[in-house]
Protein backbone atom coordinates (compact mmCIF):
# COMPACT_ATOMS: atom_id res chain seq x y z
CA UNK A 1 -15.57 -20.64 13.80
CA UNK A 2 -14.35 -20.15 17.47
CA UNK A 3 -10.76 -20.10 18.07
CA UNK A 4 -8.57 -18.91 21.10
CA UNK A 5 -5.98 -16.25 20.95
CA UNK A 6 -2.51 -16.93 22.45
CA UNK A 7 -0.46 -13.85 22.50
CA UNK A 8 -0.56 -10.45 21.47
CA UNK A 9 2.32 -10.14 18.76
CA UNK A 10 2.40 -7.69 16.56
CA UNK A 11 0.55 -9.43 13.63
CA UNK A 12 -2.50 -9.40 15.79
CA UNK A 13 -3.82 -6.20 14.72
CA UNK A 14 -3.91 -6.77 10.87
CA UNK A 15 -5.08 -10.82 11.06
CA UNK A 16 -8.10 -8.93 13.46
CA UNK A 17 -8.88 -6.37 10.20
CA UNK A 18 -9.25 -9.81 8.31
CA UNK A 19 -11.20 -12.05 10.64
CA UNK A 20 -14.00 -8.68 11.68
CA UNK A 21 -14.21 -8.61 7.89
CA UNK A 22 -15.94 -12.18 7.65
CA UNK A 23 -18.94 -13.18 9.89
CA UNK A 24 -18.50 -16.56 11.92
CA UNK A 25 -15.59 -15.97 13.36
CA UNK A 26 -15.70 -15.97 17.56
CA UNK A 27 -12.95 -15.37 19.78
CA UNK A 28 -13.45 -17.26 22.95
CA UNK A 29 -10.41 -16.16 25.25
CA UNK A 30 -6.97 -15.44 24.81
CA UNK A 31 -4.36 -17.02 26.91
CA UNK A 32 -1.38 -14.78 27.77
CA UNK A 33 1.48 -16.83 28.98
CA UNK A 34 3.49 -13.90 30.62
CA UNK A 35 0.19 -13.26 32.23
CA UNK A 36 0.28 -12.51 36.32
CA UNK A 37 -3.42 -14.16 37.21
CA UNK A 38 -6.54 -16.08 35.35
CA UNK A 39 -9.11 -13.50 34.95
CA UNK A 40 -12.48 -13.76 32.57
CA UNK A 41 -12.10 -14.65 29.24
CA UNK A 42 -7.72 -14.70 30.05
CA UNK A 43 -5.75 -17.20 30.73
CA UNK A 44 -2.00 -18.03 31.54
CA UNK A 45 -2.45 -21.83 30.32
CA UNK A 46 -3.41 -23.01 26.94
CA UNK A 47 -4.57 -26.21 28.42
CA UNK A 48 -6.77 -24.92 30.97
CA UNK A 49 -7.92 -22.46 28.14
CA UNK A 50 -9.10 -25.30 25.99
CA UNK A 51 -10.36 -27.15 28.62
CA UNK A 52 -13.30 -24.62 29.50
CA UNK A 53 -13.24 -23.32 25.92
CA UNK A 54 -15.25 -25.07 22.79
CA UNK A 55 -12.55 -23.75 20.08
CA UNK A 56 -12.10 -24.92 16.61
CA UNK A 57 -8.73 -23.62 16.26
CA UNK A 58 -5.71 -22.14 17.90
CA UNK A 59 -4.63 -18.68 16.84
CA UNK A 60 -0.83 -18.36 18.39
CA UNK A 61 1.33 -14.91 18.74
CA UNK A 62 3.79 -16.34 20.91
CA UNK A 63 7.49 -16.02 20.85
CA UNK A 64 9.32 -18.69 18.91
CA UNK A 65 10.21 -20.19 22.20
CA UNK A 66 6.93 -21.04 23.01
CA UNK A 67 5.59 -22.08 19.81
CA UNK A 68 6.60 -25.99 19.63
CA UNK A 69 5.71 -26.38 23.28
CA UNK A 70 1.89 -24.36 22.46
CA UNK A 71 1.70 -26.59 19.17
CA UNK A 72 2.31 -30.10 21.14
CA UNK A 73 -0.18 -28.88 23.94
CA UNK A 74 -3.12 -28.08 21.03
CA UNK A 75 -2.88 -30.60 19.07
CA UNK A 76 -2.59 -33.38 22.55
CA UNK A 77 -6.24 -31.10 23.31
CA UNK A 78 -7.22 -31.92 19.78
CA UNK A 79 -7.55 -28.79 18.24
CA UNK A 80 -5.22 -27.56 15.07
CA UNK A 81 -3.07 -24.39 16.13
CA UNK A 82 -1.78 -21.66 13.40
CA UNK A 83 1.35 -19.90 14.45
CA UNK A 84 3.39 -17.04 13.24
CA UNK A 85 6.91 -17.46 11.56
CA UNK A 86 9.38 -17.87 12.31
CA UNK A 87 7.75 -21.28 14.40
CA UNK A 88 10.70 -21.75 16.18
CA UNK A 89 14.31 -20.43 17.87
CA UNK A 90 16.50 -23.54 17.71
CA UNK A 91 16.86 -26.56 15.28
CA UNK A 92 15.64 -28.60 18.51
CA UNK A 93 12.49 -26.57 18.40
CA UNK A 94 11.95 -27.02 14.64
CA UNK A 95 12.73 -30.63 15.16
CA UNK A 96 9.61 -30.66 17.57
CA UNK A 97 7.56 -29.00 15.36
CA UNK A 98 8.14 -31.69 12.36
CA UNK A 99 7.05 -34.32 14.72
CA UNK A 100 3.56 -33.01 14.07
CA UNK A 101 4.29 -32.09 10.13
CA UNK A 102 2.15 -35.37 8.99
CA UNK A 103 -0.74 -34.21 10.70
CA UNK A 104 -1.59 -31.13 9.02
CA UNK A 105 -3.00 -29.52 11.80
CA UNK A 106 0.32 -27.25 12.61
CA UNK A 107 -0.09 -24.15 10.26
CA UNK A 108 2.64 -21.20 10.00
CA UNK A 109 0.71 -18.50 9.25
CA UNK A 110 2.87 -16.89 6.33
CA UNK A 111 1.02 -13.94 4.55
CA UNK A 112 3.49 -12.10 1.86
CA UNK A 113 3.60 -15.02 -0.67
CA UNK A 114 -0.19 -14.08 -0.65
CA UNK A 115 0.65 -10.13 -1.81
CA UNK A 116 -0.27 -9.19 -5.30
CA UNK A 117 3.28 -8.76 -6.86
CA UNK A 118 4.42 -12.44 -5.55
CA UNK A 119 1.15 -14.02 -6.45
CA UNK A 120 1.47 -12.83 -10.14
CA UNK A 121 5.01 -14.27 -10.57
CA UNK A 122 4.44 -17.53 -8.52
CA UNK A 123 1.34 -17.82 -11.14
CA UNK A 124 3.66 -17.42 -14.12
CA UNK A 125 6.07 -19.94 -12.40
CA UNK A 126 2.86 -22.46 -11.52
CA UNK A 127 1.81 -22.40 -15.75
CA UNK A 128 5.44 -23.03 -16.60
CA UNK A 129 6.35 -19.57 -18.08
CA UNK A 130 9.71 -19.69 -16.48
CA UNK A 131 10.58 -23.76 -16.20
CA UNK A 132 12.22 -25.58 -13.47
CA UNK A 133 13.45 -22.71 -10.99
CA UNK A 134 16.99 -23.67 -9.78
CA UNK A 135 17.66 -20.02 -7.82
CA UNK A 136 16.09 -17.36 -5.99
CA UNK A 137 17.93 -14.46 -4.63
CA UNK A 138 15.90 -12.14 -1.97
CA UNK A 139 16.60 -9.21 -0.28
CA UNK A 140 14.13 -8.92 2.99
CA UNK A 141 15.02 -6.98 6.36
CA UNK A 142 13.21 -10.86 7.58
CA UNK A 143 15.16 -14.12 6.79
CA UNK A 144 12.22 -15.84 8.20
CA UNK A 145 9.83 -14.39 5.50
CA UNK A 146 12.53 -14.85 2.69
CA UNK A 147 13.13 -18.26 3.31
CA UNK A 148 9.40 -18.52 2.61
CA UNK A 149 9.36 -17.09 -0.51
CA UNK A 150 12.45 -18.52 -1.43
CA UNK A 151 10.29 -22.18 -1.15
CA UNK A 152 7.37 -20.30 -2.52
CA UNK A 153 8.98 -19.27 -5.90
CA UNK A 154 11.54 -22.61 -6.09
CA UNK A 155 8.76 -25.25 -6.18
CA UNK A 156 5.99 -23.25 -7.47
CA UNK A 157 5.94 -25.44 -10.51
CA UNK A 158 5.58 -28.23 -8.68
CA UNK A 159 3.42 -30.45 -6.55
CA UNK A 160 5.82 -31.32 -4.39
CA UNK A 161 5.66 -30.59 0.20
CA UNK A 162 7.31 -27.09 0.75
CA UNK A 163 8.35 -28.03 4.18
CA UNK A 164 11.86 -29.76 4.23
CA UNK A 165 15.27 -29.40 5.50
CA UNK A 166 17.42 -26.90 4.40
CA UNK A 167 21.38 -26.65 5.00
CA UNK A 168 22.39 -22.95 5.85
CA UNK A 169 25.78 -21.37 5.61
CA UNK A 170 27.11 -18.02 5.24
CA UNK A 171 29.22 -16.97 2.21
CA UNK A 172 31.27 -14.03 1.25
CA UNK A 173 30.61 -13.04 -2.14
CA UNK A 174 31.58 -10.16 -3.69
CA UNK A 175 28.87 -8.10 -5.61
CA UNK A 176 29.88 -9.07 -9.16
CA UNK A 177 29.90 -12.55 -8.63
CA UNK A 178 25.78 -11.59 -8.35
CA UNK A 179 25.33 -10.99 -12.60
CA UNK A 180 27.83 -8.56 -12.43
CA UNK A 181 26.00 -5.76 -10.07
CA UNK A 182 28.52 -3.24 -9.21
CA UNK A 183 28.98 -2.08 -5.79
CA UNK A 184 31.47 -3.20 -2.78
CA UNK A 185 31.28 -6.83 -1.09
CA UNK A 186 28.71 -7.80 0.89
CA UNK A 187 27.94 -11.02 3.10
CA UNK A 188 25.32 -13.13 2.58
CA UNK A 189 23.66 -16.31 2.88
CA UNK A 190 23.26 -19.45 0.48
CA UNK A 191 20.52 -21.88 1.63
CA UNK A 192 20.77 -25.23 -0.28
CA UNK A 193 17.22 -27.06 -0.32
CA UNK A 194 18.45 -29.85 -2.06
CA UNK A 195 17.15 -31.14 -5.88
CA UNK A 196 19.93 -28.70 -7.00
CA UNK A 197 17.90 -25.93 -5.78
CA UNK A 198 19.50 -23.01 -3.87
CA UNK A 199 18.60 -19.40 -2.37
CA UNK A 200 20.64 -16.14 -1.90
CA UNK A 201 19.40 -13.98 1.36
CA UNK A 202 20.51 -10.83 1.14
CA UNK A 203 19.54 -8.21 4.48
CA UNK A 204 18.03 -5.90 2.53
CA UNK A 205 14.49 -4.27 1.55
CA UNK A 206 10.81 -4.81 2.59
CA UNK A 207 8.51 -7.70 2.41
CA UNK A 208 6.32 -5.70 -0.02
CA UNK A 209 9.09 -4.59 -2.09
CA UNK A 210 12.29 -6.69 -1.63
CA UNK A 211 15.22 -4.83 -2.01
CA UNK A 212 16.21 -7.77 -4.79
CA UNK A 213 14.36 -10.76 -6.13
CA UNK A 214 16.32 -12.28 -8.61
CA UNK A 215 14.78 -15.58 -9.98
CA UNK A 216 16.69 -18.32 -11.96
CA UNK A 217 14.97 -21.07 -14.72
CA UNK A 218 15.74 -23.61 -16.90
């Protein structure tokens, strides 16, 4: 598979460990947009890029900024883009990017529901160990990444799309109105998803070892 390389974020190093572990895979240029001049094998343009370039896919490290604009300018070349999360800075951006949702050819490249520890419990969830899961509380140092799990854990037990609107707002709740943890007040988030399904972000932790996951079923 040949793709093209927009960016250099810095996810680029451990996606590169993956891809030089599996033959096929070809980079055929990367495109840096903050780039001063064209030079072999770089480029400042995605278009131009995938103009001269045969690529199967899109690999994008780009600054949320960019991302909606890089995604439109792919998929007008015909060629599916993945991009890193968070895909977007503004509702308008996101907005963008759902224009392009029904053509499954936009992917957010979104590793840490894919680590062990989640992958066990999100298997539990998927057999129906747990039930219905109405609640999720996280605590990530990324509300990006939480958000994902959040969506992860609350419809693992179902078939139903992942990707739909949510309705943020913040919320002051004191710690023991959280199942009676002890400690001082804290601010956090509540994210409704709709279908009576909620999720708590809390600022805390490591996307390997959250500083709380907290999962609620029927």
């Amino acid at each position: 598979m040949k793709y093209v390389q927009v960016g250099l974020g810095q996810r680029w190093g451990g996606l590169r460990r993956i891809l030089d572990q599996y033959p096929g895979f070809e980079r055929q240029a990367t495109v840096l947009l903050n780039g001063r001049m064209a030079r072999d094998g770089i480029y400042t343009d995605l278009a131009a890029c995938l103009a001269d370039q045969r690529a199967d896919v899109v690999i994008s490290f780009a600054s949320p900024l960019a991302t909606p604009g890089l995604a439109k300018t792919a998929l007008d070349c015909g060629v599916p883009i993945m991009v890193t999360a968070p895909p977007a800075a503004t509702t308008a951006g996101l907005d963008e990017l759902g224009e392009f949702a029904d053509t499954n050819q936009v992917q957010v490249y979104q590793p840490y529901v894919r680590l062990p520890g989640h992958l066990a419990r999100l298997a539990a969830l998927k057999i129906g160990h747990l039930g219905a899961v109405s609640e999720v509380q996280i605590g990530l140092d990324d509300p990006a990444h939480a958000i994902a799990l959040m969506r992860a854990y609350l419809w693992a037990a179902s078939d139903a799309a992942e990707g739909r609107r949510a309705v943020v707002s913040g919320h002051y709740f004191p710690n023991e109105d959280l199942d009676g943890t002890d400690g001082g007040p804290q601010s956090l988030i509540a994210i409704d998803f709709g279908e009576g399904k909620r999720g708590i972000y809390l600022g805390e932790g490591t996307k390997s070892h959250p500083g709380r996951l907290l999962i609620k079923a029927s």
